[in-house]
C-alpha atoms as a PDB file:
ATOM      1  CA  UNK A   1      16.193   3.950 -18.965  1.00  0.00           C
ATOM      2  CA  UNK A   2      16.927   2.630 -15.540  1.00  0.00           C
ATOM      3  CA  UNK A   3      19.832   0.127 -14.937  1.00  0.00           C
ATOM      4  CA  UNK A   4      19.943  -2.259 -17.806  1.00  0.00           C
ATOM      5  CA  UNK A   5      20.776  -4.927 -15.509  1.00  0.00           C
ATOM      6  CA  UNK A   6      18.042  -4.468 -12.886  1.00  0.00           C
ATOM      7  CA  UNK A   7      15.329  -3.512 -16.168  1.00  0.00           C
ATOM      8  CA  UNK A   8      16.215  -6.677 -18.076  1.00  0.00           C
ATOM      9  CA  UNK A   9      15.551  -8.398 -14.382  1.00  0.00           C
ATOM     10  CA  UNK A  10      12.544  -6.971 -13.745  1.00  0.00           C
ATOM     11  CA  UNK A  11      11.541  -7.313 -17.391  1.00  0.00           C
ATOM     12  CA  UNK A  12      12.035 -11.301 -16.777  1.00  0.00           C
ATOM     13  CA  UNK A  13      10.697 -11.806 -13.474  1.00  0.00           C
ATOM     14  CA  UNK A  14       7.641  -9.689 -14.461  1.00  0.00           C
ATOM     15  CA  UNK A  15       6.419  -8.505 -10.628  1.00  0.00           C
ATOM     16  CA  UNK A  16       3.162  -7.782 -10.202  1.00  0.00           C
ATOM     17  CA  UNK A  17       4.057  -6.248  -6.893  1.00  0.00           C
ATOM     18  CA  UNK A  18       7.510  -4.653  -6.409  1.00  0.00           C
ATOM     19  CA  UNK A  19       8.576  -3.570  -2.493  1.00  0.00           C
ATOM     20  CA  UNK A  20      11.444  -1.546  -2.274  1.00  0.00           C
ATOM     21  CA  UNK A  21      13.003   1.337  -0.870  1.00  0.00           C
ATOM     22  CA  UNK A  22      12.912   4.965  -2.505  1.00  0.00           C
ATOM     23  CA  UNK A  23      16.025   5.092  -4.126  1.00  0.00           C
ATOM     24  CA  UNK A  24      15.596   2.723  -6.787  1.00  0.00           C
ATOM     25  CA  UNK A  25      11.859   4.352  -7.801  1.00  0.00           C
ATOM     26  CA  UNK A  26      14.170   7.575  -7.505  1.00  0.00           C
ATOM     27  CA  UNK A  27      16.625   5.750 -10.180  1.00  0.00           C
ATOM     28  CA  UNK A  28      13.487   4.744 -12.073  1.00  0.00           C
ATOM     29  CA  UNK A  29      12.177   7.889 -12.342  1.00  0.00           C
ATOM     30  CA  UNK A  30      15.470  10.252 -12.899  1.00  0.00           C
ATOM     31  CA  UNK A  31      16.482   7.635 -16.095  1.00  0.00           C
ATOM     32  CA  UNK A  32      12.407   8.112 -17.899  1.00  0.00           C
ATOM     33  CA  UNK A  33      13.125  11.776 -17.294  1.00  0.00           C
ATOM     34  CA  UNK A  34      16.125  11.801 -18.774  1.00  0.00           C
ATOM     35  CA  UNK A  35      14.658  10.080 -22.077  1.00  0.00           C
ATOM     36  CA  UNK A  36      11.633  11.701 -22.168  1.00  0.00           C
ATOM     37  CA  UNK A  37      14.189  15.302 -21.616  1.00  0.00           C
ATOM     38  CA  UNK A  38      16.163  13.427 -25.238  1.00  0.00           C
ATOM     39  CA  UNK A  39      13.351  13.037 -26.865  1.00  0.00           C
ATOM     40  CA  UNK A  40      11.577  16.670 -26.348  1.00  0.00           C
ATOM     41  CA  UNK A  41       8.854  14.964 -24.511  1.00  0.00           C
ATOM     42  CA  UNK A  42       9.748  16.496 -20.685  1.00  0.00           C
ATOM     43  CA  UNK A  43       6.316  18.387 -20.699  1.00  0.00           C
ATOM     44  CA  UNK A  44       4.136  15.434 -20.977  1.00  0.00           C
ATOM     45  CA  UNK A  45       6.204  13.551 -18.438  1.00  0.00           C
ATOM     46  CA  UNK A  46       5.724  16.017 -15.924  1.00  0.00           C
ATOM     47  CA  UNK A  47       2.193  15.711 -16.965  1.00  0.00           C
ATOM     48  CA  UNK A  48       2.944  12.712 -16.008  1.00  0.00           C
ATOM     49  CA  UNK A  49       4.005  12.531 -12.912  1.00  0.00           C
ATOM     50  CA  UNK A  50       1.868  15.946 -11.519  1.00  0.00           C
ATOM     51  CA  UNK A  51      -1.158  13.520 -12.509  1.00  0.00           C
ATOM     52  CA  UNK A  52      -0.648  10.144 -11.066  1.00  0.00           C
ATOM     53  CA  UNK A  53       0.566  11.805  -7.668  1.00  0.00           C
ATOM     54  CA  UNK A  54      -2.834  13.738  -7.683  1.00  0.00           C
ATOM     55  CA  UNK A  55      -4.936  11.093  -8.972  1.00  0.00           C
ATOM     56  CA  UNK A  56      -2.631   8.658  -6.253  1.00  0.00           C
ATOM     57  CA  UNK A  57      -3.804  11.711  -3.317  1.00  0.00           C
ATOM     58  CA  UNK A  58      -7.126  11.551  -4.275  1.00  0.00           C
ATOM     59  CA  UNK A  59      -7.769   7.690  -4.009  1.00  0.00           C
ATOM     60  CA  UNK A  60      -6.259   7.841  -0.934  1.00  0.00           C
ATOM     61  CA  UNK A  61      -7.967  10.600   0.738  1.00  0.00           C
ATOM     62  CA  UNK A  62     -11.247   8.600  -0.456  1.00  0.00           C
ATOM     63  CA  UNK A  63     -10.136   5.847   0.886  1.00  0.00           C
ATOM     64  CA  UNK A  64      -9.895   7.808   4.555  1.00  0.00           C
ATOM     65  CA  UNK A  65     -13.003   9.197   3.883  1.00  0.00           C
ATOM     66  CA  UNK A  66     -11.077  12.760   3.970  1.00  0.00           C
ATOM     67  CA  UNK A  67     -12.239  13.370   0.159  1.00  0.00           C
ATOM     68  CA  UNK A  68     -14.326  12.159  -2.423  1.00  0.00           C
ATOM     69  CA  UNK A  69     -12.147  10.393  -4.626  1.00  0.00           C
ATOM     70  CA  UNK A  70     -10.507  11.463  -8.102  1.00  0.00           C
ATOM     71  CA  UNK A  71     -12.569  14.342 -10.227  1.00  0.00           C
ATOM     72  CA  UNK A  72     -14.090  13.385 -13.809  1.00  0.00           C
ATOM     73  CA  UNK A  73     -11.796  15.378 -15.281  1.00  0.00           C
ATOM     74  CA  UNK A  74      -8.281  13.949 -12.909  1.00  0.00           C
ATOM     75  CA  UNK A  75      -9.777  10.412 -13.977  1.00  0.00           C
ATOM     76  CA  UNK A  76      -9.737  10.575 -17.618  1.00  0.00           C
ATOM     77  CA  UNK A  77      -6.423  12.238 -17.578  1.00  0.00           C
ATOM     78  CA  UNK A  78      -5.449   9.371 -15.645  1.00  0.00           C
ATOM     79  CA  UNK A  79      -7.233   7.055 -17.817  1.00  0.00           C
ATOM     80  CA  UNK A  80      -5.669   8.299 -21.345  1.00  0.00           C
ATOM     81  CA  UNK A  81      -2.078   8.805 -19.603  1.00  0.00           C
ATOM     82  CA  UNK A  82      -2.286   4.916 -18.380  1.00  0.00           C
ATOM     83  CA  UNK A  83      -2.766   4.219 -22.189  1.00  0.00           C
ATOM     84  CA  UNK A  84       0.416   5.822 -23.183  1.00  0.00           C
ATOM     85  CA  UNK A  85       3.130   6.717 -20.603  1.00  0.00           C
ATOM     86  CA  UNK A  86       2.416   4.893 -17.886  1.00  0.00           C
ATOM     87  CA  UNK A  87       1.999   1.994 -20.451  1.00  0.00           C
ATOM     88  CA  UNK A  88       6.023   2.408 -20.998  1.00  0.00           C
ATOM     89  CA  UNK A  89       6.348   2.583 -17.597  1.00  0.00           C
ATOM     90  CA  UNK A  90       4.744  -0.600 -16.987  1.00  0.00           C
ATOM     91  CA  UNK A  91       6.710  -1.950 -19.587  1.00  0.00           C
ATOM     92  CA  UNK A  92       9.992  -1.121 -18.397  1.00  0.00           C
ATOM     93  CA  UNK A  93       9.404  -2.576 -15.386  1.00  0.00           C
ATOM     94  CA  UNK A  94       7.936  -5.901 -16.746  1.00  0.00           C
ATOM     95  CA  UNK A  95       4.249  -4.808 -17.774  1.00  0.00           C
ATOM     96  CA  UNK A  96       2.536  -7.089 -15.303  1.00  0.00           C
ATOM     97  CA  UNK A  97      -0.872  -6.322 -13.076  1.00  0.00           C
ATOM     98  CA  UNK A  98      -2.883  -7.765 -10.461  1.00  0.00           C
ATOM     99  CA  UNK A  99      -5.172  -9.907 -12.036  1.00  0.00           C
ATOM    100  CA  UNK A 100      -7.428  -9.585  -9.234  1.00  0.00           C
ATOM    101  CA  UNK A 101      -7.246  -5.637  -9.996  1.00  0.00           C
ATOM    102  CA  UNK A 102      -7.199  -5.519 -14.100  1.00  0.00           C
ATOM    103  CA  UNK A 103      -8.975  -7.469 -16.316  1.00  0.00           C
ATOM    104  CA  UNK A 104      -7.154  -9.695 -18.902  1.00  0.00           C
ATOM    105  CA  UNK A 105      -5.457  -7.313 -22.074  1.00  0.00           C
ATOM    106  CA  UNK A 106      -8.619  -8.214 -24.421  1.00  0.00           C
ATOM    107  CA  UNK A 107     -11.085  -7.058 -22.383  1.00  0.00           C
ATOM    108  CA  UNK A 108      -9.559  -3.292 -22.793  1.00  0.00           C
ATOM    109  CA  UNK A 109      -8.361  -0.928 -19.957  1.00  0.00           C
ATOM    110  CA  UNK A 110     -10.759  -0.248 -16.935  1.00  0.00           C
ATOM    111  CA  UNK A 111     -10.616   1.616 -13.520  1.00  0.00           C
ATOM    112  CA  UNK A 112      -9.539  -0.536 -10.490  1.00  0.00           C
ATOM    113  CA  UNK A 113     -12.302  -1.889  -8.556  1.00  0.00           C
ATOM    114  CA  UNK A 114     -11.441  -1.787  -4.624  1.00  0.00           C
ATOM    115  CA  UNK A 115     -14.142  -1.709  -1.951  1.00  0.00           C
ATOM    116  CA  UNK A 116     -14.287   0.370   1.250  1.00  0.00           C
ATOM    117  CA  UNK A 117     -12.012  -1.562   3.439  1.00  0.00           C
ATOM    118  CA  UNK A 118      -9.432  -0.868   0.173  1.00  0.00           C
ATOM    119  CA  UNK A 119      -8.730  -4.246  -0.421  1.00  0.00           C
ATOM    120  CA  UNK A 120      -8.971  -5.410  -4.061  1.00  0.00           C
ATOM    121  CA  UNK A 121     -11.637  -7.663  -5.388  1.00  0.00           C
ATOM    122  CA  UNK A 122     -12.601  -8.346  -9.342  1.00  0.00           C
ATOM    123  CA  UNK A 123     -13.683  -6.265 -11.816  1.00  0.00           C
ATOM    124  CA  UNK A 124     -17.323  -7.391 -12.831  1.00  0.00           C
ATOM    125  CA  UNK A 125     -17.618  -7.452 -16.342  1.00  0.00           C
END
């Protein structure tokens, strides 16, 4: 886990947007390795991580109009990881989204809706 006293923090303040420098996302990263490593999971978090930085290339090469966006097959990977790892993730790091971004816990996970310009707007529903 990452530094208790900076997870317990972040676990309080609950930031739905976090700005900070690579080393602490460097921290955050090396300590869920480290756990997943204990507990025999390492293959699924590099799975992980090999995923959201596609999936993360993808949406942005869309968004510069240099691809077409995530594959069917990247997006539900993405999709069933956000359910499960990246669920602890959020967690750890005060399980909060933008509300203009994700709709409220009862209404079940969805994609993000963003439009051209790549500025967020609400999920219809």
């Amino acid at each position: 886990m990452p530094r208790p006293r900076l997870a317990a923090t972040l676990r309080a303040v609950r930031p739905a947007v976090m700005v900070t420098e690579s080393r602490p996302v460097e921290r955050f990263v090396a300590a869920f390795r480290r756990d997943a490593e204990t507990d025999g999971r390492a293959g699924a978090f590099g799975l992980a991580v090999d995923v959201a930085v596609q999936y993360a290339e993808a949406k942005e090469h869309k968004r510069f109009g240099t691809g077409s966006g995530p594959s069917a097959k990247l997006a539900v990977q993405h999709d069933v990881l956000d359910r499960g790892i990246y669920a602890e993730f959020r967690h750890a790091l005060g399980e909060r989204r933008c509300p203009r971004c994700w709709p409220p816990s009862s209404a079940g996970l969805t994609s993000r809706a963003e439009d051209p310009s790549g500025r967020h707007r609400p999920l219809q529903q």
